[in-house]
PDB file of N, CA and C in Angstrom:
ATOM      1  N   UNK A   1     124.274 100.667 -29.649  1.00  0.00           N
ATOM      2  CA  UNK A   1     124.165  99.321 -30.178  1.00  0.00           C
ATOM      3  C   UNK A   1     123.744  98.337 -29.091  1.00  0.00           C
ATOM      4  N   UNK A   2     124.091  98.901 -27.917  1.00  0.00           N
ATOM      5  CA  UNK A   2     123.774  97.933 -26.527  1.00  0.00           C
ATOM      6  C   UNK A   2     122.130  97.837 -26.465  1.00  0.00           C
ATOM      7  N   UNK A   3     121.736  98.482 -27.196  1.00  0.00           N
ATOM      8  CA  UNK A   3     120.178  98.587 -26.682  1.00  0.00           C
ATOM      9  C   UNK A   3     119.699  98.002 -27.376  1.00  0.00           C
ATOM     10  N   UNK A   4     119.891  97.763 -29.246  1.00  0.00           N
ATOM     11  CA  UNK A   4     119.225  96.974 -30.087  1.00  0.00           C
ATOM     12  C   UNK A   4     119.893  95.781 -29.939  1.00  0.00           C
ATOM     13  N   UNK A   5     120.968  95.603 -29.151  1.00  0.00           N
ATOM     14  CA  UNK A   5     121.374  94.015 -29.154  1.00  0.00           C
ATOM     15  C   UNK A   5     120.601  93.333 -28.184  1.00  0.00           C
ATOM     16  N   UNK A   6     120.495  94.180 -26.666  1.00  0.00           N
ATOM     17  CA  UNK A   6     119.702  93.716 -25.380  1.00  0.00           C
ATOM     18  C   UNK A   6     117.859  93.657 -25.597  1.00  0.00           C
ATOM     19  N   UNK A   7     117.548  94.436 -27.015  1.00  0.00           N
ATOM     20  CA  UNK A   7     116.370  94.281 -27.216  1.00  0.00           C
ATOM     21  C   UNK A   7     116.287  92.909 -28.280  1.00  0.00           C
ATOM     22  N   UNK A   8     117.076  92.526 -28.917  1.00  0.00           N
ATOM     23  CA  UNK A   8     117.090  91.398 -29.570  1.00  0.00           C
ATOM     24  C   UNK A   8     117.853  89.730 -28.878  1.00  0.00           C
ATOM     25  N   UNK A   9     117.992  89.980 -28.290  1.00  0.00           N
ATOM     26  CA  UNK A   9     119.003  88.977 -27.221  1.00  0.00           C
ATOM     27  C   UNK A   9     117.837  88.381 -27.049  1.00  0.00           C
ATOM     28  N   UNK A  10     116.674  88.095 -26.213  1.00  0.00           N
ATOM     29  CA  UNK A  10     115.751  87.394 -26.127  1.00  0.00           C
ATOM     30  C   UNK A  10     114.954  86.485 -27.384  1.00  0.00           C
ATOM     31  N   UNK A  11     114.830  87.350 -28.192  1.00  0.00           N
ATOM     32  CA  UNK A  11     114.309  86.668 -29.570  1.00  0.00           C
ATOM     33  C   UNK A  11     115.880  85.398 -30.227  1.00  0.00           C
ATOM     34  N   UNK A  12     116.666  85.623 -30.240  1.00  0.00           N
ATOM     35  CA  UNK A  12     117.873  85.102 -30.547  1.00  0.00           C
ATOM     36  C   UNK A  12     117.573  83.713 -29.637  1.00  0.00           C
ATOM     37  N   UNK A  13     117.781  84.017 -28.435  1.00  0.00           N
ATOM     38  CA  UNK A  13     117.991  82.990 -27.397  1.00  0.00           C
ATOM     39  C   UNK A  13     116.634  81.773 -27.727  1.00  0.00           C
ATOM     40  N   UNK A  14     115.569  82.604 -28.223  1.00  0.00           N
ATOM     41  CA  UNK A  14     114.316  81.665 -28.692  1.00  0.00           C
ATOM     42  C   UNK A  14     114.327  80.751 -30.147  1.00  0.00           C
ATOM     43  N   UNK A  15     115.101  81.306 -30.527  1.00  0.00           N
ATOM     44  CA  UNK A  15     115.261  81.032 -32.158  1.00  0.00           C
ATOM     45  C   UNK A  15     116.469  79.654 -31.814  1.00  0.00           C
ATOM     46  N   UNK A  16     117.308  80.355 -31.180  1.00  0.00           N
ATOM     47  CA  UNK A  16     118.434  78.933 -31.064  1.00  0.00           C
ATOM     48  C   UNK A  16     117.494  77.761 -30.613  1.00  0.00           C
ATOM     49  N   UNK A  17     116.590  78.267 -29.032  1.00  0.00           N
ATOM     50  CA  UNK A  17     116.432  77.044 -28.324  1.00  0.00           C
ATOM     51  C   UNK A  17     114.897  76.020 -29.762  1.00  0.00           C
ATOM     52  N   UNK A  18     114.268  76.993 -29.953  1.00  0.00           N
ATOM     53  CA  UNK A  18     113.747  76.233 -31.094  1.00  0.00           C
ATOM     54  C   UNK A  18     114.066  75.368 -32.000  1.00  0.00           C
ATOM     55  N   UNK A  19     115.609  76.241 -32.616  1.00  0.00           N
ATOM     56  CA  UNK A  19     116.033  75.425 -33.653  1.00  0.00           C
ATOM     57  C   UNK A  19     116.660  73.662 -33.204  1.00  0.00           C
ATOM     58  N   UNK A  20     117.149  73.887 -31.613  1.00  0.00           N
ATOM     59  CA  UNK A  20     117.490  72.373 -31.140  1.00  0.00           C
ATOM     60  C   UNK A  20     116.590  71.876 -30.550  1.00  0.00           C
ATOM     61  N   UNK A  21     115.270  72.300 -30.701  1.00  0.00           N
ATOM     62  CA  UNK A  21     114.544  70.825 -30.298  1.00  0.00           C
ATOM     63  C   UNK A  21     114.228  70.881 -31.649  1.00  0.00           C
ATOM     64  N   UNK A  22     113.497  71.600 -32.290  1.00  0.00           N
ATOM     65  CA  UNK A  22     113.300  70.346 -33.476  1.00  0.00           C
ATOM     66  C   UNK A  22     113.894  70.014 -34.563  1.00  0.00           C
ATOM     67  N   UNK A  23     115.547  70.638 -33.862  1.00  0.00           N
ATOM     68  CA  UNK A  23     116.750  69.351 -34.769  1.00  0.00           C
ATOM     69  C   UNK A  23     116.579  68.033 -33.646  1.00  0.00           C
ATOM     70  N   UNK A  24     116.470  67.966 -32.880  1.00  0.00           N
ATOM     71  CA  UNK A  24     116.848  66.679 -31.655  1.00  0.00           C
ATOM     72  C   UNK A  24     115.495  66.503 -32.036  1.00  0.00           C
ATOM     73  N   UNK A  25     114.094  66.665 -32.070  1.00  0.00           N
ATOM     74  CA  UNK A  25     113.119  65.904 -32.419  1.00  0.00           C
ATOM     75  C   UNK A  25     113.190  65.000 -33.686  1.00  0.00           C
ATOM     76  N   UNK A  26     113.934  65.858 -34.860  1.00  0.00           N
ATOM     77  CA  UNK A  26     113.655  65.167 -36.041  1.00  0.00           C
ATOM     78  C   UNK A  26     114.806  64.288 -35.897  1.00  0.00           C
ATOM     79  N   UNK A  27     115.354  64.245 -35.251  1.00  0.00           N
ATOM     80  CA  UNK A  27     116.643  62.705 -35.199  1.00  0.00           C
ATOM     81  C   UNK A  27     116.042  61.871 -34.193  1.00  0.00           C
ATOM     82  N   UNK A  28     115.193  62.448 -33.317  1.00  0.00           N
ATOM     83  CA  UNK A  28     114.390  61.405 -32.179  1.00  0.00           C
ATOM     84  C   UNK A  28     113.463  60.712 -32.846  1.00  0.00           C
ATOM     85  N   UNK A  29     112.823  61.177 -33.510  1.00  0.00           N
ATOM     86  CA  UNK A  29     111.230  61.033 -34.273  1.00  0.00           C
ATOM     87  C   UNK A  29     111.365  60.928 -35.559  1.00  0.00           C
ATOM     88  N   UNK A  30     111.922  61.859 -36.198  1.00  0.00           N
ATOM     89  CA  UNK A  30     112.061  61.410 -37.663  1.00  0.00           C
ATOM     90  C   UNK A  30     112.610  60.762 -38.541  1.00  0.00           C
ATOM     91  N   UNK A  31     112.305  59.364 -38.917  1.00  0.00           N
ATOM     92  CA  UNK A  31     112.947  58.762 -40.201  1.00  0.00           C
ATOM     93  C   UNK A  31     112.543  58.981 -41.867  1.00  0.00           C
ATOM     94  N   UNK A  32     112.814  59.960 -42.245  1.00  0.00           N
ATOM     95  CA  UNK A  32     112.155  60.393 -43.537  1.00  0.00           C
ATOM     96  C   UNK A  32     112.494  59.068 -44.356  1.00  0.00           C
ATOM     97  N   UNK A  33     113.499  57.759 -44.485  1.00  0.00           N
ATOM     98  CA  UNK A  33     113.745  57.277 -45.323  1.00  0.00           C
ATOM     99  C   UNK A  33     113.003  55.971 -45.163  1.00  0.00           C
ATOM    100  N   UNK A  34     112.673  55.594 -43.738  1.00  0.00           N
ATOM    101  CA  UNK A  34     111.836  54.752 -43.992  1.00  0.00           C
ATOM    102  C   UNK A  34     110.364  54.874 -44.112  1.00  0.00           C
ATOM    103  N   UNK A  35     109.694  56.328 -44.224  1.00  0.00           N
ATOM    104  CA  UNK A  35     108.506  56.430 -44.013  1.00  0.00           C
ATOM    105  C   UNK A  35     108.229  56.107 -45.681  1.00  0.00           C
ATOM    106  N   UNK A  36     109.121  57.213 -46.716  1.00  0.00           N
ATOM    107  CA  UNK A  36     109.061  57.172 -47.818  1.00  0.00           C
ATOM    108  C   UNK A  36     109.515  55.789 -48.413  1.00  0.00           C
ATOM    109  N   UNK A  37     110.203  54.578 -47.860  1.00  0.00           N
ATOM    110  CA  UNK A  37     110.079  53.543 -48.355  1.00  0.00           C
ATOM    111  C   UNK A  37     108.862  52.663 -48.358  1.00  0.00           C
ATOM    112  N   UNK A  38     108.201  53.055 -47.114  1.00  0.00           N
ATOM    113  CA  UNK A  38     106.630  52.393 -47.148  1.00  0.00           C
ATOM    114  C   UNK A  38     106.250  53.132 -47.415  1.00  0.00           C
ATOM    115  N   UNK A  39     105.778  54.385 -48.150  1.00  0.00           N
ATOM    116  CA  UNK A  39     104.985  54.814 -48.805  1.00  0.00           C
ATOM    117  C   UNK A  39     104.968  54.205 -50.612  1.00  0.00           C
ATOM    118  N   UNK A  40     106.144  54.311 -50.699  1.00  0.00           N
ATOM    119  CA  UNK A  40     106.382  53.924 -52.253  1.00  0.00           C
ATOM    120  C   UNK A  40     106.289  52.566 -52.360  1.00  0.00           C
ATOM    121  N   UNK A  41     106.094  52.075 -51.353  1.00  0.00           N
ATOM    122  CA  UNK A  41     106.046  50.425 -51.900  1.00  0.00           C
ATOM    123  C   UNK A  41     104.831  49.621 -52.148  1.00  0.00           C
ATOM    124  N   UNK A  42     104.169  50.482 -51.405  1.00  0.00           N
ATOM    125  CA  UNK A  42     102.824  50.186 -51.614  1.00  0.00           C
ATOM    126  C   UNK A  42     102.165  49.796 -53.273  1.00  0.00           C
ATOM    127  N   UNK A  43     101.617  49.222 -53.269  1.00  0.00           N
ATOM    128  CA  UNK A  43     101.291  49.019 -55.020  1.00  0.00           C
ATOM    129  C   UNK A  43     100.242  50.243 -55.930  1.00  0.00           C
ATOM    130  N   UNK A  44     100.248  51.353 -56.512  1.00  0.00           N
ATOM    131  CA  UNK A  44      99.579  51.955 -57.376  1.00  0.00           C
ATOM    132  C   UNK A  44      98.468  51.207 -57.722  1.00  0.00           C
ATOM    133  N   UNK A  45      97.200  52.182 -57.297  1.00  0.00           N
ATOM    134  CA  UNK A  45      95.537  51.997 -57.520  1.00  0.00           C
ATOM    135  C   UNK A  45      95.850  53.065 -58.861  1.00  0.00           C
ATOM    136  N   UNK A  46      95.377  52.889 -59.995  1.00  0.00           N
ATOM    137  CA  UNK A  46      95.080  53.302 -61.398  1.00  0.00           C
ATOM    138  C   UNK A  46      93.685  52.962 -61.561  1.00  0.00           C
ATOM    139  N   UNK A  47      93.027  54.319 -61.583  1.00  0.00           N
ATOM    140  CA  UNK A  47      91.599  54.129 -61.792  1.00  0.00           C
ATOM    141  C   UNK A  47      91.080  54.720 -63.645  1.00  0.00           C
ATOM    142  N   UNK A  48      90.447  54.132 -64.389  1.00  0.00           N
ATOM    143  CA  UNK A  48      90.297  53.863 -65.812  1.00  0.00           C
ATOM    144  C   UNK A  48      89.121  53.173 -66.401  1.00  0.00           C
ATOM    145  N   UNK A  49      89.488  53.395 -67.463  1.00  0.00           N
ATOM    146  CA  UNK A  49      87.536  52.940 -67.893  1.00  0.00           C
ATOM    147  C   UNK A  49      88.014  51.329 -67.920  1.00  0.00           C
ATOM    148  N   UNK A  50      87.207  50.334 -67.968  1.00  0.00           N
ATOM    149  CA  UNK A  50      87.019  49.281 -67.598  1.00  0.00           C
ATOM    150  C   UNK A  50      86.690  48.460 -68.882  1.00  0.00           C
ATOM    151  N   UNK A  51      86.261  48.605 -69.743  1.00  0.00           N
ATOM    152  CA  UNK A  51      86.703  48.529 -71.802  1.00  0.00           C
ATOM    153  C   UNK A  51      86.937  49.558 -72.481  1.00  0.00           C
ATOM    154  N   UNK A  52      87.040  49.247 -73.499  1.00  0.00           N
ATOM    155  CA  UNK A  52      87.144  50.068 -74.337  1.00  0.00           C
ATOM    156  C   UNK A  52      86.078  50.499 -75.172  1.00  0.00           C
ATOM    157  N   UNK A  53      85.075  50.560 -74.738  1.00  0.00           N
ATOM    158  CA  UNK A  53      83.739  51.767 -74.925  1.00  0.00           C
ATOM    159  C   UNK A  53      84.381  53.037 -75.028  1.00  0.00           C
ATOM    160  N   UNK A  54      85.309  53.475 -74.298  1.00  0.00           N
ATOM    161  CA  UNK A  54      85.619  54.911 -74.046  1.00  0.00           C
ATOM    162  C   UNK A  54      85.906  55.114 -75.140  1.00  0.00           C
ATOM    163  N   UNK A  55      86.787  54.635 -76.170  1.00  0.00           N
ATOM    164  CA  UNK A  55      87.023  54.911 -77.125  1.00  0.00           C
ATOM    165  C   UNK A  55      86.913  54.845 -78.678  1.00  0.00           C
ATOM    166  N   UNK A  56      85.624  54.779 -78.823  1.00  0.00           N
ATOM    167  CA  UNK A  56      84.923  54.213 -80.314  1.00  0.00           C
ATOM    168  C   UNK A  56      84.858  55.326 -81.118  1.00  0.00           C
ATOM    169  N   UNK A  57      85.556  54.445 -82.349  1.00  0.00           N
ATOM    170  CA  UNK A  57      85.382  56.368 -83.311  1.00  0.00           C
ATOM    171  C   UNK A  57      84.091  56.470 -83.584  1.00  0.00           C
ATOM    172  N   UNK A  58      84.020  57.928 -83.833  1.00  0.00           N
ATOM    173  CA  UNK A  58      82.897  58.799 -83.876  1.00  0.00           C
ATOM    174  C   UNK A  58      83.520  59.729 -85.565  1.00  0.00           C
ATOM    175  N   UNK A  59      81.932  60.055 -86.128  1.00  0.00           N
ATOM    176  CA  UNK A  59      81.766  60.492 -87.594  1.00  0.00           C
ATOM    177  C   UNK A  59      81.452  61.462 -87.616  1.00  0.00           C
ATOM    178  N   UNK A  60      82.230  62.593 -88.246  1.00  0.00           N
ATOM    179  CA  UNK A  60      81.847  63.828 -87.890  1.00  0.00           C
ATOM    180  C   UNK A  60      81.208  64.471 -89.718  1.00  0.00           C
TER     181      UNK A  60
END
């Protein structure tokens, strides 16, 4: 078991140190709540026909 642990011990040690930087990045750098508040606040572009031509009945 010493051998598949000492062959995996390196990958482990990479996986931790990964996982704390980019937990400590995303608390350094990331505000998910204010990005998504200026995103949503922005006002909705709705693009649409411009009269109502689009919709004239038709005789079949």
């Amino acid at each position: 078991m010493s051998g598949a642990f000492a062959f995996l011990k390196p990958f482990a040690l990479l996986a931790a140190v990964a996982f704390v930087a980019g937990f400590l990045g995303y608390l350094a750098l990331g505000q998910p709540s204010q990005a998504i508040a200026q995103i949503t606040a922005q006002p909705a572009s709705t693009s649409g026909p411009a009269s109502d031509d689009w919709n004239l009945p038709h005789r079949i």
